[in-house]
C-alpha atoms as a PDB file:
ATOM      1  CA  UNK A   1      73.075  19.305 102.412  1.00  0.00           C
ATOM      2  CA  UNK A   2      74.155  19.595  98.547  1.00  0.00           C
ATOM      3  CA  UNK A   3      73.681  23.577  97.291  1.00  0.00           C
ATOM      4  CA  UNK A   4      70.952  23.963  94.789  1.00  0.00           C
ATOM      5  CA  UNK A   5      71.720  24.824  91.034  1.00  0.00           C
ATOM      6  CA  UNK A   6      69.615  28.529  90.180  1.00  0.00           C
ATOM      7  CA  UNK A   7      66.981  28.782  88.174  1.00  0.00           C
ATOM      8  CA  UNK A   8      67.186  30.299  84.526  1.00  0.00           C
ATOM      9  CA  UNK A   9      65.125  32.744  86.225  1.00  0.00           C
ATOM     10  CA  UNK A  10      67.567  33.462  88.559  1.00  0.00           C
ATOM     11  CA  UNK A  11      70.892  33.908  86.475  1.00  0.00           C
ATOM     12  CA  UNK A  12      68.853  35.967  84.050  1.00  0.00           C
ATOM     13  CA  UNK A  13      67.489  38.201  87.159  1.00  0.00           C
ATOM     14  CA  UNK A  14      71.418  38.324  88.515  1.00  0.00           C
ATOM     15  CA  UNK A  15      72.797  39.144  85.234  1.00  0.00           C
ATOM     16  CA  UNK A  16      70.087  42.145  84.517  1.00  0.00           C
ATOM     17  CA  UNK A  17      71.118  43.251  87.942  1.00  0.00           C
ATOM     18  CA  UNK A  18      74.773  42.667  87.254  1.00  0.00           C
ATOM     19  CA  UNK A  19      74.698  44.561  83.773  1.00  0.00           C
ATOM     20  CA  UNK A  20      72.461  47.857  84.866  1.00  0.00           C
ATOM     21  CA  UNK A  21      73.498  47.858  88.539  1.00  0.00           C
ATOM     22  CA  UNK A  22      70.009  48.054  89.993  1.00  0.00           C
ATOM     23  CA  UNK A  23      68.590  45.706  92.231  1.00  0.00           C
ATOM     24  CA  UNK A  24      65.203  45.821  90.500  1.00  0.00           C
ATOM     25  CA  UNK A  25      64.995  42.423  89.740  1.00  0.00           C
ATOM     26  CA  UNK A  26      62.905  40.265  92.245  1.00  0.00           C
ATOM     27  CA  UNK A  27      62.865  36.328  91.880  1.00  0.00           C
ATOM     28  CA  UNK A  28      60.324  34.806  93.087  1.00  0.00           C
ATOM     29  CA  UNK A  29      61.028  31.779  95.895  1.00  0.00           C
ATOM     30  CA  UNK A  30      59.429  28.287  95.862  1.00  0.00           C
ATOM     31  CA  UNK A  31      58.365  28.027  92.307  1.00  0.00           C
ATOM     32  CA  UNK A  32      56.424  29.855  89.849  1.00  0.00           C
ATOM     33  CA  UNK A  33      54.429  33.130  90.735  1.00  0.00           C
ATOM     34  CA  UNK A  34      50.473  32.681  90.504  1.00  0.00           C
ATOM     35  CA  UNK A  35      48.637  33.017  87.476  1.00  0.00           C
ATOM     36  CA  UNK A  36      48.379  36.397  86.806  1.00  0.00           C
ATOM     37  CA  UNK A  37      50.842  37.285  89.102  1.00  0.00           C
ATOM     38  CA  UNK A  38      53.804  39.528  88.581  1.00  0.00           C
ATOM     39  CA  UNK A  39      56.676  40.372  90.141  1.00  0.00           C
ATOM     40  CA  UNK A  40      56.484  44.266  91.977  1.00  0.00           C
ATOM     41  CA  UNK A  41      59.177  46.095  90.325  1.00  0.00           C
ATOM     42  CA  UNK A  42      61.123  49.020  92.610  1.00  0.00           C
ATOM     43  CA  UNK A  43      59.598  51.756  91.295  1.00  0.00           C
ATOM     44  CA  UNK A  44      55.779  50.174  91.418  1.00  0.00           C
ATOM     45  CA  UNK A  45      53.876  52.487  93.580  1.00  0.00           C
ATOM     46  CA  UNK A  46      49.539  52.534  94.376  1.00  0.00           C
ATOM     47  CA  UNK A  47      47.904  55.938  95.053  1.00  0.00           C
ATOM     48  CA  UNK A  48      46.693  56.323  98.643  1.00  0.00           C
ATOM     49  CA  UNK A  49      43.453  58.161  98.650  1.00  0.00           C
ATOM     50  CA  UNK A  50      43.487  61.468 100.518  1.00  0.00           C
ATOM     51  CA  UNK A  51      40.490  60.721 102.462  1.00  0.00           C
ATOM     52  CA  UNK A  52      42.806  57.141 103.883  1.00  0.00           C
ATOM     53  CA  UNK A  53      46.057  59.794 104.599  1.00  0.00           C
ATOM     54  CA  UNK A  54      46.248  58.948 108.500  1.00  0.00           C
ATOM     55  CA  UNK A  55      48.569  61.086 109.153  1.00  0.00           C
ATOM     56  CA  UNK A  56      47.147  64.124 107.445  1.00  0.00           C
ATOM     57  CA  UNK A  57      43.723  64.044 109.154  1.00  0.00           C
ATOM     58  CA  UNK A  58      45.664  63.450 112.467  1.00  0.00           C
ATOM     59  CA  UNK A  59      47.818  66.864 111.853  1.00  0.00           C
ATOM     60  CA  UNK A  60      44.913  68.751 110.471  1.00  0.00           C
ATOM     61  CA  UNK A  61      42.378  68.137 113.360  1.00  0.00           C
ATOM     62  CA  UNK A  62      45.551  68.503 116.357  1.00  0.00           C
ATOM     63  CA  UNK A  63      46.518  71.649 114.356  1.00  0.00           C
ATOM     64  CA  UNK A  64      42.272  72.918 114.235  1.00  0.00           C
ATOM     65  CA  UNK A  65      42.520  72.135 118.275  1.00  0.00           C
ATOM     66  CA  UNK A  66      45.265  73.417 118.842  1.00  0.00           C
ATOM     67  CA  UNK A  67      44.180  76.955 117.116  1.00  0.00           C
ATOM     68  CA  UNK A  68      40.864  76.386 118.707  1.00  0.00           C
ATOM     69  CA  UNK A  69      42.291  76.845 122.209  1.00  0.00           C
ATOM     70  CA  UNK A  70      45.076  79.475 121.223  1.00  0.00           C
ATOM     71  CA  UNK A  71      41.909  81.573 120.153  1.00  0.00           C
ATOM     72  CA  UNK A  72      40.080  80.539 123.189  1.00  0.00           C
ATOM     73  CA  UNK A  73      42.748  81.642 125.504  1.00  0.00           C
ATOM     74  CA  UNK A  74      43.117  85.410 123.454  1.00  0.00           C
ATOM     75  CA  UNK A  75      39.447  85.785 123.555  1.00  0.00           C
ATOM     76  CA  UNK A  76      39.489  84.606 127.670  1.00  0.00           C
ATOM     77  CA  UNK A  77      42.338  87.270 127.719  1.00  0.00           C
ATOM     78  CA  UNK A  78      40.339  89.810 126.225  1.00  0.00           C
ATOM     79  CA  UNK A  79      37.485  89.480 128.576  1.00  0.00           C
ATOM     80  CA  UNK A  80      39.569  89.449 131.726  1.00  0.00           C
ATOM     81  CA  UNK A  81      40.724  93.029 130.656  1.00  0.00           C
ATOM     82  CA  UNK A  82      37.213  94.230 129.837  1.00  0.00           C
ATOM     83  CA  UNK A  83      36.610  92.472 133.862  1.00  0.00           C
ATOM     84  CA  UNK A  84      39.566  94.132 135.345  1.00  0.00           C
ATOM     85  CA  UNK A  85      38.335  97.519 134.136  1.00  0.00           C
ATOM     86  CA  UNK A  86      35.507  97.486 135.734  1.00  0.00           C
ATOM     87  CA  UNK A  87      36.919  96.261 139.054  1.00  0.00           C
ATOM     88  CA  UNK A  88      37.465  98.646 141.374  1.00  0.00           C
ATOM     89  CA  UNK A  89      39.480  97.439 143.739  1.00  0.00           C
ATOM     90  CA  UNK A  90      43.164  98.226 142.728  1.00  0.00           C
ATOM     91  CA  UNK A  91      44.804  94.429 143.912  1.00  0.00           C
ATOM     92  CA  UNK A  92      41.864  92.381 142.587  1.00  0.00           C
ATOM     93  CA  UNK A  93      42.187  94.364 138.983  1.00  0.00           C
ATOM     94  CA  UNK A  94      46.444  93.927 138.954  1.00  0.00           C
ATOM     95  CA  UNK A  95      45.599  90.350 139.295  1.00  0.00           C
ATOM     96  CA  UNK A  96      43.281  90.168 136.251  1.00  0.00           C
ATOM     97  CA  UNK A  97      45.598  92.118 134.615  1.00  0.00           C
ATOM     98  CA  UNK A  98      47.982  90.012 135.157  1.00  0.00           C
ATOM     99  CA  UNK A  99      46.141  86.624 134.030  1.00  0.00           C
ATOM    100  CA  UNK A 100      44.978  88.363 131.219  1.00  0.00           C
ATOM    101  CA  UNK A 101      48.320  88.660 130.186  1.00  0.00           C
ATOM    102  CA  UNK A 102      49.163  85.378 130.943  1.00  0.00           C
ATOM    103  CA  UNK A 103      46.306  84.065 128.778  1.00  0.00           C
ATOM    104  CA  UNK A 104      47.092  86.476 126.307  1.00  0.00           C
ATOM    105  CA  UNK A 105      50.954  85.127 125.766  1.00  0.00           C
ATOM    106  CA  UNK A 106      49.976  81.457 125.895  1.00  0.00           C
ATOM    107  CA  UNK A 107      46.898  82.135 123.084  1.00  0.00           C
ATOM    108  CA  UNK A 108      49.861  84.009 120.887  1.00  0.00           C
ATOM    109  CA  UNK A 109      52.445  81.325 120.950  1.00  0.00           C
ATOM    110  CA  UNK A 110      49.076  78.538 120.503  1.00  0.00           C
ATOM    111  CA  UNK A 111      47.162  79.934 117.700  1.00  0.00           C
ATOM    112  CA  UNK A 112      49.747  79.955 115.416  1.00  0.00           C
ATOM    113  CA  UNK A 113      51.274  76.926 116.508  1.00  0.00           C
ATOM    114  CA  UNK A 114      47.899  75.276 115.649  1.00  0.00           C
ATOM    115  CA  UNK A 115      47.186  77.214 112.573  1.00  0.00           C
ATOM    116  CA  UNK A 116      50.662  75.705 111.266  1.00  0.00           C
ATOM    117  CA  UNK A 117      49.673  72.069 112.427  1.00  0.00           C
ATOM    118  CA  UNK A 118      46.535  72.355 110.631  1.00  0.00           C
ATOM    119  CA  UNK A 119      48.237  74.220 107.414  1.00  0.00           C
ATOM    120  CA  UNK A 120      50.936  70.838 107.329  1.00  0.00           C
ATOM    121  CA  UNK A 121      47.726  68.371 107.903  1.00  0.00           C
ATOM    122  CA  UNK A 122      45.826  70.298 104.885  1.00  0.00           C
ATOM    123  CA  UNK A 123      48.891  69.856 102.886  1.00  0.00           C
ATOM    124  CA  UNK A 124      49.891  66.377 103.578  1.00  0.00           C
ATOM    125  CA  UNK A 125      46.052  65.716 102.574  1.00  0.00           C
ATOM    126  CA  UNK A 126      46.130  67.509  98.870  1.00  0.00           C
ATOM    127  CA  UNK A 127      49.732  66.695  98.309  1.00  0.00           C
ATOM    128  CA  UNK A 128      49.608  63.141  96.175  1.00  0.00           C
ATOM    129  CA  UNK A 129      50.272  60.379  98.215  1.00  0.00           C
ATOM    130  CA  UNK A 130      51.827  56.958  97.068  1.00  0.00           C
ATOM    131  CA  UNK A 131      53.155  53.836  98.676  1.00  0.00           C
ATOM    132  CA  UNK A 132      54.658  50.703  97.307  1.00  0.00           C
ATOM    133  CA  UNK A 133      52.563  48.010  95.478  1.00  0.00           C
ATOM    134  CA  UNK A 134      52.832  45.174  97.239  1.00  0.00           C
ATOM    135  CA  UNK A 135      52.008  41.560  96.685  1.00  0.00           C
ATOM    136  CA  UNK A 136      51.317  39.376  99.969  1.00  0.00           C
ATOM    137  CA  UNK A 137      50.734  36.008  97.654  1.00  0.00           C
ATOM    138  CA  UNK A 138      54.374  34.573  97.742  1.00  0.00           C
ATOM    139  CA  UNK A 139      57.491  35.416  98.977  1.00  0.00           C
ATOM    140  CA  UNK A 140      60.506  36.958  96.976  1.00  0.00           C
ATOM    141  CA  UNK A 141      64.084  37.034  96.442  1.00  0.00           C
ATOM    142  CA  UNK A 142      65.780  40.565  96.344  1.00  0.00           C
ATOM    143  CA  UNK A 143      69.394  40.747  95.316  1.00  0.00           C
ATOM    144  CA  UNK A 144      71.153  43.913  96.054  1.00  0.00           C
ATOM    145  CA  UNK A 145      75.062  44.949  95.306  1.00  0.00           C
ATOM    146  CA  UNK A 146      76.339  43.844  98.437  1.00  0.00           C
ATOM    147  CA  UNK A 147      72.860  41.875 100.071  1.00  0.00           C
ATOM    148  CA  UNK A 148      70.279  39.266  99.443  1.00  0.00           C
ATOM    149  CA  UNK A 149      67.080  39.341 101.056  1.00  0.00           C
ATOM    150  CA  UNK A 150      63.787  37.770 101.546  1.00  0.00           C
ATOM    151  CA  UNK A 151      60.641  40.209 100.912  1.00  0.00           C
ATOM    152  CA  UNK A 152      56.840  39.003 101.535  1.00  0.00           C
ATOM    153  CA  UNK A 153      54.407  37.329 103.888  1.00  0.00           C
ATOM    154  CA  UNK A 154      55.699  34.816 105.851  1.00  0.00           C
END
């Protein structure tokens, strides 16, 4: 198998890399890129829509849960007082007293456990979002200082 001479493409790519010391410079593989086609650059990004953000909405609605139940549990607590003052009977109203405080201690560490989840989820939602432009229509040489990869659909 004889190695293959680069392209002009290529030495020029390796000798922008070579002079800056980035490894923004993408080739691309097995001839010319479409028509219209460019190569994506390191610093190309695409704006994700908030209403896409995965992540956020999954955070947001664990985090609304999450509070949800913490305040379910306080207001569960609550009642079991009001129940074990009315009780009369002084074992059956230490018990109620005593799952009302139960309730009450899991619905304070909860709520704001879940008001925090859903405080990140909001965040991650407004907060501007970005990923990488990508190109799936050929396949690309990256050169790096110390590395050459492959970058693409295959």
């Amino acid at each position: 198998m004889e190695p293959v001479a680069p392209s002009s493409k290529q030495i020029a790519a390796l000798g922008r890399f070579v002079a800056s010391g980035e490894a923004d410079p993408i080739v691309i593989v097995g001839g010319d890129a479409p028509v219209g086609a460019k190569p994506v650059a390191a610093d190309d990004r695409e704006r994700v829509p908030w209403f896409k953000d995965t992540w956020g909405w999954v955070l947001a609605g664990t985090g609304v849960a999450v509070a949800g139940v913490g305040i379910g549990l306080l207001a569960s607590a609550s009642g079991l007082d009001d129940d074990a003052d009315a009780e009369t009977d002084e074992g059956k109203r230490n018990d109620l007293r005593d799952s009302a405080d139960s309730r009450r201690t899991m619905g304070s560490i909860i709520a704001p456990v879940g008001a925090a989840l859903a405080v990140v989820g909001i965040v991650k939602l407004a907060w501007p979002n970005s990923r990488p432009a990508s190109r799936r229509d050929a396949t690309r040489v990256a050169i790096g200082m110390n590395w050459v990869g492959l970058e693409g659909s295959f």
